[in-house]
N, C-alpha and C. Protein backbone atom coordinates (compact mmCIF):
# COMPACT_ATOMS: atom_id res chain seq x y z
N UNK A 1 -3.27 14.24 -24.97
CA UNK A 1 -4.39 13.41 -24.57
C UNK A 1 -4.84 12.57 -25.77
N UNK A 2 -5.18 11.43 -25.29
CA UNK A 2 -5.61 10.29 -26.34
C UNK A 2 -7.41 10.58 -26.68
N UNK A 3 -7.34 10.42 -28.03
CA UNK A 3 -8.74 10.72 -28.43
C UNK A 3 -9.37 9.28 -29.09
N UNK A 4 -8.46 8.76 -29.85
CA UNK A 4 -8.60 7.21 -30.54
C UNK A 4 -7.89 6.09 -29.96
N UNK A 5 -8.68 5.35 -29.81
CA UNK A 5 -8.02 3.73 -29.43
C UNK A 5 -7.00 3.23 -29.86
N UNK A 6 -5.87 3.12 -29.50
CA UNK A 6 -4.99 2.40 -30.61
C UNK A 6 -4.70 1.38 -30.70
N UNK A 7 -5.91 0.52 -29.47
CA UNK A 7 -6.60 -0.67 -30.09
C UNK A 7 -7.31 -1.25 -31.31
N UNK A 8 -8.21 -0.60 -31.03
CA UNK A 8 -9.46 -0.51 -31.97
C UNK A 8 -9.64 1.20 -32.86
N UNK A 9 -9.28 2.18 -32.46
CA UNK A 9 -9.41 3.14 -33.54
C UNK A 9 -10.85 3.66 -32.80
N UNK A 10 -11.31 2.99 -31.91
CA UNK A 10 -12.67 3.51 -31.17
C UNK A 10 -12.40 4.94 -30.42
N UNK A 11 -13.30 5.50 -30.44
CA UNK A 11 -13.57 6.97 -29.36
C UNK A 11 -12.84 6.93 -28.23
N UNK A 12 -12.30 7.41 -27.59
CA UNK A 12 -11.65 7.02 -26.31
C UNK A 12 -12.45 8.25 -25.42
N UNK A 13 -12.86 8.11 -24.21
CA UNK A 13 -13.65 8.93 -23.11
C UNK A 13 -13.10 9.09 -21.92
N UNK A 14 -13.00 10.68 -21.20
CA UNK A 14 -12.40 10.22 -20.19
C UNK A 14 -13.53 10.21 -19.36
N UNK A 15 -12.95 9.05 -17.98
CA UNK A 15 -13.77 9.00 -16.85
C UNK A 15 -13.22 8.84 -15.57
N UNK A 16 -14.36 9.34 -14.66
CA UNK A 16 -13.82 10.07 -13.53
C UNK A 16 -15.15 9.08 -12.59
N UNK A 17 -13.93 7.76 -11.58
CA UNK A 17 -15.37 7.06 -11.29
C UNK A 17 -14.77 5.65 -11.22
N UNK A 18 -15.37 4.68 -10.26
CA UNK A 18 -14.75 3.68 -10.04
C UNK A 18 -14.17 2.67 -10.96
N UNK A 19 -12.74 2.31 -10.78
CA UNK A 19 -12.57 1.09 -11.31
C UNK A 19 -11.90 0.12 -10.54
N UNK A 20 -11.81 -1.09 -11.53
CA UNK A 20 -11.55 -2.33 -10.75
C UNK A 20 -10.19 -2.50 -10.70
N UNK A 21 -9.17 -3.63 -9.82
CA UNK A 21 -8.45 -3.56 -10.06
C UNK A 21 -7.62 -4.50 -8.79
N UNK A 22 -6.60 -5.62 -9.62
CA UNK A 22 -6.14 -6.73 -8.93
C UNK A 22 -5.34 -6.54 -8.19
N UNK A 23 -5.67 -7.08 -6.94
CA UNK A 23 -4.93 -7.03 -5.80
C UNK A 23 -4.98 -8.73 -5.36
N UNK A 24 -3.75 -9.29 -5.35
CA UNK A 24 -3.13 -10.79 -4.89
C UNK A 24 -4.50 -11.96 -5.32
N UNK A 25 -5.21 -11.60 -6.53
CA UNK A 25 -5.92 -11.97 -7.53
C UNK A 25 -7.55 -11.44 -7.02
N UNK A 26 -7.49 -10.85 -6.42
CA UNK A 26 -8.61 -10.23 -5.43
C UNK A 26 -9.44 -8.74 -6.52
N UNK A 27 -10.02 -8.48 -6.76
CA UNK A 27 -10.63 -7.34 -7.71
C UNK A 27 -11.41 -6.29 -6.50
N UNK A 28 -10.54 -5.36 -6.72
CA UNK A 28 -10.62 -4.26 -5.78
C UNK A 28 -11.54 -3.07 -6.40
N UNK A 29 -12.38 -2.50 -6.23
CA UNK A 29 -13.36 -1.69 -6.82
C UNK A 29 -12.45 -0.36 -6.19
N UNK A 30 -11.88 0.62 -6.77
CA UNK A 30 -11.39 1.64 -6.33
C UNK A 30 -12.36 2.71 -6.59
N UNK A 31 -13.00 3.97 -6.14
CA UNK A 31 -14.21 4.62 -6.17
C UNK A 31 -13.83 5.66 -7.24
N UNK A 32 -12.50 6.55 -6.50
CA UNK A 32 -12.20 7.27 -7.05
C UNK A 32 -11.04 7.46 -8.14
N UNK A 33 -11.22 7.23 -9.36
CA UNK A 33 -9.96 7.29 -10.37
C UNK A 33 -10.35 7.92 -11.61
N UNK A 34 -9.45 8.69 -12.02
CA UNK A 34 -9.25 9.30 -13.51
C UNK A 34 -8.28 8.06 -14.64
N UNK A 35 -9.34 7.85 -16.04
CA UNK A 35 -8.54 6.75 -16.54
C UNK A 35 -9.56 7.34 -17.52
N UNK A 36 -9.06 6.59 -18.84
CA UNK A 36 -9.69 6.72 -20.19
C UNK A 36 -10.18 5.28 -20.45
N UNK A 37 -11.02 5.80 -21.19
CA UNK A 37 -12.14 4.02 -21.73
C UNK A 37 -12.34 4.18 -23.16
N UNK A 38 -11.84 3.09 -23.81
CA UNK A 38 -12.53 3.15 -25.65
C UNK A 38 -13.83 2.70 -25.07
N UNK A 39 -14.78 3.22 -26.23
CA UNK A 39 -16.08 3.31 -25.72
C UNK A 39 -16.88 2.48 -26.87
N UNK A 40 -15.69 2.00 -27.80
CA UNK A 40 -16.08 0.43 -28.97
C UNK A 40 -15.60 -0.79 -28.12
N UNK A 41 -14.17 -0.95 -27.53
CA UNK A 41 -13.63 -2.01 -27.45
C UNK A 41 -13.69 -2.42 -25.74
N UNK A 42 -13.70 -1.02 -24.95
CA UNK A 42 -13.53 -0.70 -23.75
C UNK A 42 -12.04 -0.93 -22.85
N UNK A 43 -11.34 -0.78 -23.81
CA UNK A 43 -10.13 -1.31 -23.46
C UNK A 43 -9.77 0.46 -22.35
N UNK A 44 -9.17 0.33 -21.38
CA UNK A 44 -8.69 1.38 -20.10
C UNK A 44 -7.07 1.70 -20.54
N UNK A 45 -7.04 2.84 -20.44
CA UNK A 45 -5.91 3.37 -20.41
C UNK A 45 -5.78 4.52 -19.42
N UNK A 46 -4.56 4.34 -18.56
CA UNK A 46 -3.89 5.46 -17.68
C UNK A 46 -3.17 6.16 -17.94
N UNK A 47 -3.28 7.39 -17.64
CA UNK A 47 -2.07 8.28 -18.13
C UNK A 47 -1.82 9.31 -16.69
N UNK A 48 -0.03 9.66 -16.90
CA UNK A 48 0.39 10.20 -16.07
C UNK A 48 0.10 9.66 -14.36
N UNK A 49 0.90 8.64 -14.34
CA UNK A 49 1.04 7.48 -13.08
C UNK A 49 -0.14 7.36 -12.37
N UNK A 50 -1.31 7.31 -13.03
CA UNK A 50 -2.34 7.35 -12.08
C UNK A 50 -2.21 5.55 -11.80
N UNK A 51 -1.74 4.84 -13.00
CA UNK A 51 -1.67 3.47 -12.52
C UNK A 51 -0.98 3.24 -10.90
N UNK A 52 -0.35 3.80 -10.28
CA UNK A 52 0.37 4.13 -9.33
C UNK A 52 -0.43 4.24 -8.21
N UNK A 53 -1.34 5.46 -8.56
CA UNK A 53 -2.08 6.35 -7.67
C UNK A 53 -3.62 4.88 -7.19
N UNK A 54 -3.94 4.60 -8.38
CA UNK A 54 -4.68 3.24 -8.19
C UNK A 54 -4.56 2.19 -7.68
N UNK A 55 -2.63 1.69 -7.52
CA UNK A 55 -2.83 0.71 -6.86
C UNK A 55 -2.71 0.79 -5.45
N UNK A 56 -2.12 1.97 -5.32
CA UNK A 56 -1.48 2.37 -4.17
C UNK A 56 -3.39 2.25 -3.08
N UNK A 57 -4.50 2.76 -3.54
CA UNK A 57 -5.27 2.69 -3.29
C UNK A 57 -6.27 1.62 -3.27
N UNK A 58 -5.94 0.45 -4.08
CA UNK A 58 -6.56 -1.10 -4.08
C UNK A 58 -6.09 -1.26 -2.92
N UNK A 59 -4.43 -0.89 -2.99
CA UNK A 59 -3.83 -2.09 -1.92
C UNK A 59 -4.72 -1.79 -0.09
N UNK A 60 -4.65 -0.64 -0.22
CA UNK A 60 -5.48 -0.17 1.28
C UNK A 60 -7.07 -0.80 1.51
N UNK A 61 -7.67 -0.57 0.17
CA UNK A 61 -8.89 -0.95 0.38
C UNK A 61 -8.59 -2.91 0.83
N UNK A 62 -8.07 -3.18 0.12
CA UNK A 62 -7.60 -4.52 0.29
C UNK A 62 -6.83 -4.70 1.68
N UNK A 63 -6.05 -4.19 2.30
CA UNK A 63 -6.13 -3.70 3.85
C UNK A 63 -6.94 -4.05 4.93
N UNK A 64 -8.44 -2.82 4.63
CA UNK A 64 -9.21 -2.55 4.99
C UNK A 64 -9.95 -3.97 5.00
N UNK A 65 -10.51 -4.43 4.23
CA UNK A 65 -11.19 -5.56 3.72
C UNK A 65 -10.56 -6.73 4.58
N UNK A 66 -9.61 -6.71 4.59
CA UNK A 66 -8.27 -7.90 5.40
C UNK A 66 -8.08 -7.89 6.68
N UNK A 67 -8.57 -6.44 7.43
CA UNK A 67 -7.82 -6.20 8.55
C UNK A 67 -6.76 -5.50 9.02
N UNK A 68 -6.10 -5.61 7.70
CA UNK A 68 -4.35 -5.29 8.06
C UNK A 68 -4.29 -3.76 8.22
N UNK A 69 -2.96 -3.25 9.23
CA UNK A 69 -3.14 -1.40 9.54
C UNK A 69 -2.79 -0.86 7.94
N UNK A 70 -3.24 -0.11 7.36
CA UNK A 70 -2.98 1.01 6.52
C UNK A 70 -1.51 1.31 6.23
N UNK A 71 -1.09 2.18 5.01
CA UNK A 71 0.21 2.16 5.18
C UNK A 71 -0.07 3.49 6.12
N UNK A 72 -0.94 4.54 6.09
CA UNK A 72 -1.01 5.85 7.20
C UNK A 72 -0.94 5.15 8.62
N UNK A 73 -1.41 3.66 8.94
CA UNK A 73 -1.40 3.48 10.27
C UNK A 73 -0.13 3.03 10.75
N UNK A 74 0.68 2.46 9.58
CA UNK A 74 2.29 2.02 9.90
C UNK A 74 3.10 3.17 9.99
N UNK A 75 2.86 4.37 9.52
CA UNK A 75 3.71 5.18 9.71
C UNK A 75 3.31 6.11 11.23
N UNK A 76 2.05 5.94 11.25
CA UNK A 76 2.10 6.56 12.68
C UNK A 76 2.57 5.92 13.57
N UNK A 77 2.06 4.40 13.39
CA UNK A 77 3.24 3.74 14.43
C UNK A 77 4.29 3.61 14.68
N UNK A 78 5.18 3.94 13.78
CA UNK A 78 6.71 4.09 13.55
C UNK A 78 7.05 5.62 14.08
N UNK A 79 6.35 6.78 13.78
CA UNK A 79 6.65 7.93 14.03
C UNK A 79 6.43 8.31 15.63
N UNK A 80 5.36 7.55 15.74
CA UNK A 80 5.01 7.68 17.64
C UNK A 80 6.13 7.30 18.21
N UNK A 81 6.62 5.87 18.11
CA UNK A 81 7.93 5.46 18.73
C UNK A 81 8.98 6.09 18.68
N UNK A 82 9.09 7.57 17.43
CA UNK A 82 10.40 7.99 16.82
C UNK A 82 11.37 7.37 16.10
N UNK A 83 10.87 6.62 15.47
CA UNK A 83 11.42 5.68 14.81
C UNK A 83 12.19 6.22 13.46
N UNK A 84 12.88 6.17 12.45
CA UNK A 84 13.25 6.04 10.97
C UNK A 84 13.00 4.66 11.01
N UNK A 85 12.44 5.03 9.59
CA UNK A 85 12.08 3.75 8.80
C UNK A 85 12.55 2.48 8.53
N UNK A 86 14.37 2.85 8.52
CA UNK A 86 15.31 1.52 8.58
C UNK A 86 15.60 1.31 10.29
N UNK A 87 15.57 2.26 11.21
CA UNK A 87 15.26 1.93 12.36
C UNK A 87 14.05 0.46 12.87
N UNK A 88 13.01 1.14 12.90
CA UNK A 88 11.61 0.35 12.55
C UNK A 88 11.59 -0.88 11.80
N UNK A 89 12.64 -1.23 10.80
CA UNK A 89 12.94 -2.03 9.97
C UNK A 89 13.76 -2.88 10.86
N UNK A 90 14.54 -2.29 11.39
CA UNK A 90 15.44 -3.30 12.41
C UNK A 90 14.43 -4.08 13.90
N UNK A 91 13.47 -3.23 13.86
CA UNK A 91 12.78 -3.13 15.57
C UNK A 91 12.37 -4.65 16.00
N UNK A 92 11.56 -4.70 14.08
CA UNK A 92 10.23 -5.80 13.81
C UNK A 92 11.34 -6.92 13.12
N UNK A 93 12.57 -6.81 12.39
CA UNK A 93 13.18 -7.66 11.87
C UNK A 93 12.40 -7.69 10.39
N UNK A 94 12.14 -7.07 9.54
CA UNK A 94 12.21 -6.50 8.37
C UNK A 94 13.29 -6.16 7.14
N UNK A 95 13.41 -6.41 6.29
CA UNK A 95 14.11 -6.33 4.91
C UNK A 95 14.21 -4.70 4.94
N UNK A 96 15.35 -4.58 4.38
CA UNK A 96 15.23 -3.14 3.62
C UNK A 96 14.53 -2.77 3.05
N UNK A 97 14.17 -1.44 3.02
CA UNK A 97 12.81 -0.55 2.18
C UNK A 97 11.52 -1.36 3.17
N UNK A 98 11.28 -2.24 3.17
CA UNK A 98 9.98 -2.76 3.55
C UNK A 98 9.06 -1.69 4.46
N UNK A 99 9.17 -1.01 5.09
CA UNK A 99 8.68 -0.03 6.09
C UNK A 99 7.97 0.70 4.67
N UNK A 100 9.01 1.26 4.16
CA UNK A 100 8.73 2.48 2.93
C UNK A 100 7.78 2.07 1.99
N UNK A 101 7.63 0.63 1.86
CA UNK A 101 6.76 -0.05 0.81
C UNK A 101 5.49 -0.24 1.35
N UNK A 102 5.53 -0.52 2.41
CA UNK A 102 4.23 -0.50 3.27
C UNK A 102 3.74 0.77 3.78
N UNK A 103 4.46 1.98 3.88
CA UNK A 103 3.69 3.34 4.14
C UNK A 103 3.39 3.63 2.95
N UNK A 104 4.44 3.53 1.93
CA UNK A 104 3.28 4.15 0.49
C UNK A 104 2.14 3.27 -0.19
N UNK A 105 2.30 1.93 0.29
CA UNK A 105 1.17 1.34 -0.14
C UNK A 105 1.51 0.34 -1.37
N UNK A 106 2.91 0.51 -1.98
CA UNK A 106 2.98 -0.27 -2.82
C UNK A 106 2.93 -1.98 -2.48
N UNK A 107 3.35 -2.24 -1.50
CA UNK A 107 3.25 -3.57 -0.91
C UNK A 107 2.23 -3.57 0.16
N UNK A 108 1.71 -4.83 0.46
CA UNK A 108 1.41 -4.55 2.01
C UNK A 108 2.15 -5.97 2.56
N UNK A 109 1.96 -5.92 3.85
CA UNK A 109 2.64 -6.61 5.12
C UNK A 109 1.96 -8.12 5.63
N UNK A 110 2.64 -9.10 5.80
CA UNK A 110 1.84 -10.40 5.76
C UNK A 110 1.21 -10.38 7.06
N UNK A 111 0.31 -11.25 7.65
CA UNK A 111 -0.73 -10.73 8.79
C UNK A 111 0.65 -11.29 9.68
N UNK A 112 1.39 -11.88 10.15
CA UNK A 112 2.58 -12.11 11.17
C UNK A 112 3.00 -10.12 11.64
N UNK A 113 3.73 -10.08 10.54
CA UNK A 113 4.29 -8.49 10.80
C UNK A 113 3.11 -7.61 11.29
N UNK A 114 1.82 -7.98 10.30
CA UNK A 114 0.91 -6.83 10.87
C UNK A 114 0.84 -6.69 12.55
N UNK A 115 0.54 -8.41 13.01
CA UNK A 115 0.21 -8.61 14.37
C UNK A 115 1.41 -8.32 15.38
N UNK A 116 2.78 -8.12 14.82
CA UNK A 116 3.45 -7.85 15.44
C UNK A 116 3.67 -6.50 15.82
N UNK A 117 2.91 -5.61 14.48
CA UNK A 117 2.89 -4.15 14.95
C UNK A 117 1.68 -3.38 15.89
N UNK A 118 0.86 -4.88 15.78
CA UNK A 118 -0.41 -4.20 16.60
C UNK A 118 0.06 -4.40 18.10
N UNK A 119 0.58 -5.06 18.29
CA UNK A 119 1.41 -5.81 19.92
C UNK A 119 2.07 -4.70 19.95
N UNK A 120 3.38 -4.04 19.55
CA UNK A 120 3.72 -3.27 19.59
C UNK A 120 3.07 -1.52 20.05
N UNK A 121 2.24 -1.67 18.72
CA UNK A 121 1.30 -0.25 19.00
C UNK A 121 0.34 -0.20 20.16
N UNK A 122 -0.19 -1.50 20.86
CA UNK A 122 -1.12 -1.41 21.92
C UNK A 122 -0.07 -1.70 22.85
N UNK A 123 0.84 -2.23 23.03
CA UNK A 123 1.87 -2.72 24.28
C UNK A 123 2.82 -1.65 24.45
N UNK A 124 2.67 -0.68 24.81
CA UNK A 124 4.11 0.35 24.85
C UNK A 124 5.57 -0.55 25.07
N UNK A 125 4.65 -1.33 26.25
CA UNK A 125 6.40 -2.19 27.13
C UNK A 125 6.92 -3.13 26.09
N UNK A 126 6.52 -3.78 25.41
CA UNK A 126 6.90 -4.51 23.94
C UNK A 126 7.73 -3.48 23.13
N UNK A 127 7.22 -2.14 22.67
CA UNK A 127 8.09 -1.76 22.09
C UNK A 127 9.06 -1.42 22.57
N UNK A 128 9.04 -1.19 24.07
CA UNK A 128 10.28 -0.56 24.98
C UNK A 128 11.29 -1.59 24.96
N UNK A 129 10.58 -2.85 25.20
CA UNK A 129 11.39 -3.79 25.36
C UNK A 129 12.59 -4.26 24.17
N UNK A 130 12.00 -4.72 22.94
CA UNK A 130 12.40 -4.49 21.34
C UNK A 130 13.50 -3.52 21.23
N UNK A 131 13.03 -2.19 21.30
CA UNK A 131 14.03 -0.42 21.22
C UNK A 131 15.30 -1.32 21.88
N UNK A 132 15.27 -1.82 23.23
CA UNK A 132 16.44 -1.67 23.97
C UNK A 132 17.60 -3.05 23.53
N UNK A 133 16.89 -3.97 22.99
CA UNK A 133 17.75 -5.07 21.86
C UNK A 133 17.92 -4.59 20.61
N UNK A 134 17.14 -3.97 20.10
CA UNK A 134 17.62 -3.71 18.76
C UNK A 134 19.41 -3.12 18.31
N UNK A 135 20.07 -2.93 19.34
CA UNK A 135 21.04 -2.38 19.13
C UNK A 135 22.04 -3.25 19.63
N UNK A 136 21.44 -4.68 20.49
CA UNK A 136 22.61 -5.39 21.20
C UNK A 136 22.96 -6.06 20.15
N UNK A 137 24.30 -6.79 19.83
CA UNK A 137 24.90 -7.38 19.44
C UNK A 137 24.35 -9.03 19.49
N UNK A 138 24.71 -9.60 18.56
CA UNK A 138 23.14 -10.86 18.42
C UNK A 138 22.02 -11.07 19.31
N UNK A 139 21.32 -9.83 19.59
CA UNK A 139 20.08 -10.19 20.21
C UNK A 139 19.25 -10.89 19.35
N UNK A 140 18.34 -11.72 20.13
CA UNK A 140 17.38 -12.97 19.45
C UNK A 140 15.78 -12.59 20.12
């Protein structure tokens, strides 16, 4: 554990308690985070991937704030249908990983895809419909 700045040589403190933090230039107030603060220079330091754990949590609040489903709400929607993830990836017409990036939160989903999963998640017959092309041979 860090005790001195190796900025400034200042006190370093830990704290337990909101910080800020950029999302698509947007400053996301996250409530809950563990991070260290020099308490001369105030310069923040993370340790042990909480940088991770933080953004993963902007990006939702930023979500939330937006509208867009959660990465917990994309995966229920994918799991209700029975989906795998590169399944689901094929359903909506999606990139590889993209499903996986959007349930953990590292990315989120442009409002097109979102609205396409809300059609989906409220329309059963949409997704029924989708399931049964996804496998034809150049379906459009």
């Amino acid at each position: 554990m860090m005790t001195k700045c190796p900025a400034c040589g200042g006190k370093i403190m830990d704290i337990h308690g909101p910080i800020e933090w950029d999302v698509k230039g947007e400053q996301i107030v996250v409530d809950d985070a563990d991070y260290c603060l020099c308490a001369s220079c105030g310069e923040i330091y993370l340790e042990g991937g909480m940088d991770g754990i933080i953004h993963r949590r902007a990006v939702d609040q930023y979500k939330r704030d937006n509208g867009l489903l959660s990465g917990d709400e994309v995966r229920e929607l994918r799991q209700g249908l029975g989906l795998s993830q590169a399944k689901f990836e094929k359903l909506i017409g999606a990139g590889p990983k993209t499903v996986v990036r959007w349930e953990r939160g590292s990315v989120f989903q442009n409002r097109t895809a979102d609205t396409l999963m809300r059609v989906i998640r409220d329309f059963p017959e949409v997704a029924a419909y989708l399931m049964e092309r996804v496998d034809e041979p150049h379906a459009s």
